[in-house]
C-alpha atoms as a PDB file:
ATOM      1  CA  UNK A   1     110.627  83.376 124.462  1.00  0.00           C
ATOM      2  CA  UNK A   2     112.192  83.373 120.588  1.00  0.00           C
ATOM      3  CA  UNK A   3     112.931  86.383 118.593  1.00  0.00           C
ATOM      4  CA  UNK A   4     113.567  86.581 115.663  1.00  0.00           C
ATOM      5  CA  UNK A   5     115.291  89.629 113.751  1.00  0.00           C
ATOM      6  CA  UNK A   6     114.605  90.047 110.036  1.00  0.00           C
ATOM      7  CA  UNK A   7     116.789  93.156 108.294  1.00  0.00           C
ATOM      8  CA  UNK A   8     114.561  94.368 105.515  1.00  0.00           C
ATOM      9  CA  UNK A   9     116.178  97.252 103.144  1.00  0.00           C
ATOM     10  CA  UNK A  10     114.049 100.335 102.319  1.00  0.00           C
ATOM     11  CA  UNK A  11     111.292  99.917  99.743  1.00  0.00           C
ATOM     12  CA  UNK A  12     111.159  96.135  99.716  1.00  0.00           C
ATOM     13  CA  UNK A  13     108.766  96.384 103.216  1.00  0.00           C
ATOM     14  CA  UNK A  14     105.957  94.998 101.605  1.00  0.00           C
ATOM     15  CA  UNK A  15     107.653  92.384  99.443  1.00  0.00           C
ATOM     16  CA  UNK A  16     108.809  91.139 102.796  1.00  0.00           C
ATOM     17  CA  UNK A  17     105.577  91.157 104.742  1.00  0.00           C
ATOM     18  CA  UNK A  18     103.448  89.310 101.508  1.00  0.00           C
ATOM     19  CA  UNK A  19     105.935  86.628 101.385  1.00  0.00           C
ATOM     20  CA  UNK A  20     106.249  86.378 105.314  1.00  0.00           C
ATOM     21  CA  UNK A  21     102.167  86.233 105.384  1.00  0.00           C
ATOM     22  CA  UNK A  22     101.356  83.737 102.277  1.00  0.00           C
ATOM     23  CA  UNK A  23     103.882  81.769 103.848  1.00  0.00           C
ATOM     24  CA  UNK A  24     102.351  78.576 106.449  1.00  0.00           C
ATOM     25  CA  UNK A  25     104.653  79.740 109.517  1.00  0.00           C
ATOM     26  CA  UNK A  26     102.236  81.617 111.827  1.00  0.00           C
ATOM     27  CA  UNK A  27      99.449  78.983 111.188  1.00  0.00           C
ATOM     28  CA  UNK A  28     102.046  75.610 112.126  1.00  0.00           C
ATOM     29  CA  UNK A  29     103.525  77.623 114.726  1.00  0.00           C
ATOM     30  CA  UNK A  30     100.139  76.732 116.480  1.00  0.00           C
ATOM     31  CA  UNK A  31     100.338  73.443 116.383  1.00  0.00           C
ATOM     32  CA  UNK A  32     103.381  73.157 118.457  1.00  0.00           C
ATOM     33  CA  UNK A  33     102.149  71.928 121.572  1.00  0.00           C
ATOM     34  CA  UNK A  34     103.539  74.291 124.165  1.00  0.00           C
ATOM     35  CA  UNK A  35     102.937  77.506 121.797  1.00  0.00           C
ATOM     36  CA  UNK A  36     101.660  80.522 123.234  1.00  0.00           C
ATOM     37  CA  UNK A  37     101.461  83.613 121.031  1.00  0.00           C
ATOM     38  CA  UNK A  38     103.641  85.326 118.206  1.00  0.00           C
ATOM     39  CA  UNK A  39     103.892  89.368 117.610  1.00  0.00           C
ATOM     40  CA  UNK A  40     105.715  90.715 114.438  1.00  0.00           C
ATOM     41  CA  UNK A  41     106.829  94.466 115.582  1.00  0.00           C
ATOM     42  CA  UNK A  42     108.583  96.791 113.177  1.00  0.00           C
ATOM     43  CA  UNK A  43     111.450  99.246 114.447  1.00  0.00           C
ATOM     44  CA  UNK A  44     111.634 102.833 114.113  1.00  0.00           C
ATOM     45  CA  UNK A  45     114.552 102.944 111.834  1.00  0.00           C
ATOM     46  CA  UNK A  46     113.875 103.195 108.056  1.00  0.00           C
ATOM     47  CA  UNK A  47     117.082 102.579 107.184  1.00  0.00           C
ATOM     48  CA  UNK A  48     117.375  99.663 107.123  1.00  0.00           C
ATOM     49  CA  UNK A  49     114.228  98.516 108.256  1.00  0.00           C
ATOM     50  CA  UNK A  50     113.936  96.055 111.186  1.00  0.00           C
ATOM     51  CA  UNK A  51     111.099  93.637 111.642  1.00  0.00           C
ATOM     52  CA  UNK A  52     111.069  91.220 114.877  1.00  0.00           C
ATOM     53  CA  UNK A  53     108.970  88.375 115.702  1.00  0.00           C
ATOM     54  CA  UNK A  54     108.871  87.917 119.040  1.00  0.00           C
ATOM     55  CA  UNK A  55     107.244  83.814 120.138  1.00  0.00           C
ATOM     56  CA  UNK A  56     106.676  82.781 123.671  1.00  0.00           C
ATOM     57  CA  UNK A  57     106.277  79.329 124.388  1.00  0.00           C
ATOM     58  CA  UNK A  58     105.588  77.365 127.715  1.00  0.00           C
ATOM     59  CA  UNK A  59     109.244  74.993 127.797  1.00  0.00           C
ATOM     60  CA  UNK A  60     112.201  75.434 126.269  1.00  0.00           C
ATOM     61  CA  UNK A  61     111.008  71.590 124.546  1.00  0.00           C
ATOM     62  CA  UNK A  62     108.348  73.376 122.855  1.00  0.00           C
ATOM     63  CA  UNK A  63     110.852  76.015 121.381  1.00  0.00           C
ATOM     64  CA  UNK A  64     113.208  72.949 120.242  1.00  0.00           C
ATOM     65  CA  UNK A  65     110.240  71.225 118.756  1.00  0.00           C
ATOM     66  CA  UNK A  66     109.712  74.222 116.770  1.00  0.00           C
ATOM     67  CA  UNK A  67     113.091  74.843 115.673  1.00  0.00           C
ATOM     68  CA  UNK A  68     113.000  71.390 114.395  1.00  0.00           C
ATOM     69  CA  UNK A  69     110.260  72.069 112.186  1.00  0.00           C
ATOM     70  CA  UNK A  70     110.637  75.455 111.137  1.00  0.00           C
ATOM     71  CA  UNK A  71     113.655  74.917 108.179  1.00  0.00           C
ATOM     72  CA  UNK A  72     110.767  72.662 106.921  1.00  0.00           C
ATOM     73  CA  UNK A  73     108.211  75.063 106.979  1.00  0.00           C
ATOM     74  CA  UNK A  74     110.590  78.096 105.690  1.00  0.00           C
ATOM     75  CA  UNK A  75     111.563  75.833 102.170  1.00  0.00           C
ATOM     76  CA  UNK A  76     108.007  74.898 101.755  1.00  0.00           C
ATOM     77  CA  UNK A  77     107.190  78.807 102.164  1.00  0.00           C
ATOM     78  CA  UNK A  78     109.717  79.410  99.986  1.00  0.00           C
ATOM     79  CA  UNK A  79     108.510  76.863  97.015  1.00  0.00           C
ATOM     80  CA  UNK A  80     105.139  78.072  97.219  1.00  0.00           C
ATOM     81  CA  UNK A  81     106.086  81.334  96.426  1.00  0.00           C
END
C-alpha cells in the first residue's frame, strides 16, 4: 500500500481536485502491472484541508515501478495544465 498526503489550504479545494483529475495519473496508474485500486479520501479538518490517496498494489516491485514513472507523469500533468 502507498499513501499519499496532499495539504490543500481552505478555498483552493477545487482548484486542487480539477488539476489532480485533468491530470493522466489515475488512468497510467493502471497500467502498472501489479496495480490494484486507488481511493482519494478527504479529512475532516477544514483547516487546512487534507486529501489522501491511498494505492494498493500486489509487490512492493509494482510500487517501485510506479514511483519510477510517476515524476514523469506529475510534469506532464503539470504542462498540460
Amino acid at each position: 500500500m502507498s499513501i499519499i498526503r496532499f495539504e490543500i489550504k481552505p478555498g483552493m479545494e477545487e482548484s486542487f481536485l480539477s488539476a489532480f483529475n485533468e491530470g493522466t495519473e489515475f488512468e497510467r496508474q493502471q497500467e502498472v502491472e501489479g496495480f490494484q485500486s486507488s481511493v482519494m479520501c478527504r479529512s475532516l479538518e477544514d483547516d487546512p484541508v487534507i486529501y489522501y490517496v491511498v494505492r494498493h498494489w500486489d509487490t512492493e516491485d509494482a510500487y517501485t515501478e510506479w514511483g519510477e514513472l510517476a515524476p514523469q507523469i506529475a510534469q506532464k500533468s503539470q504542462h498540460d495544465l
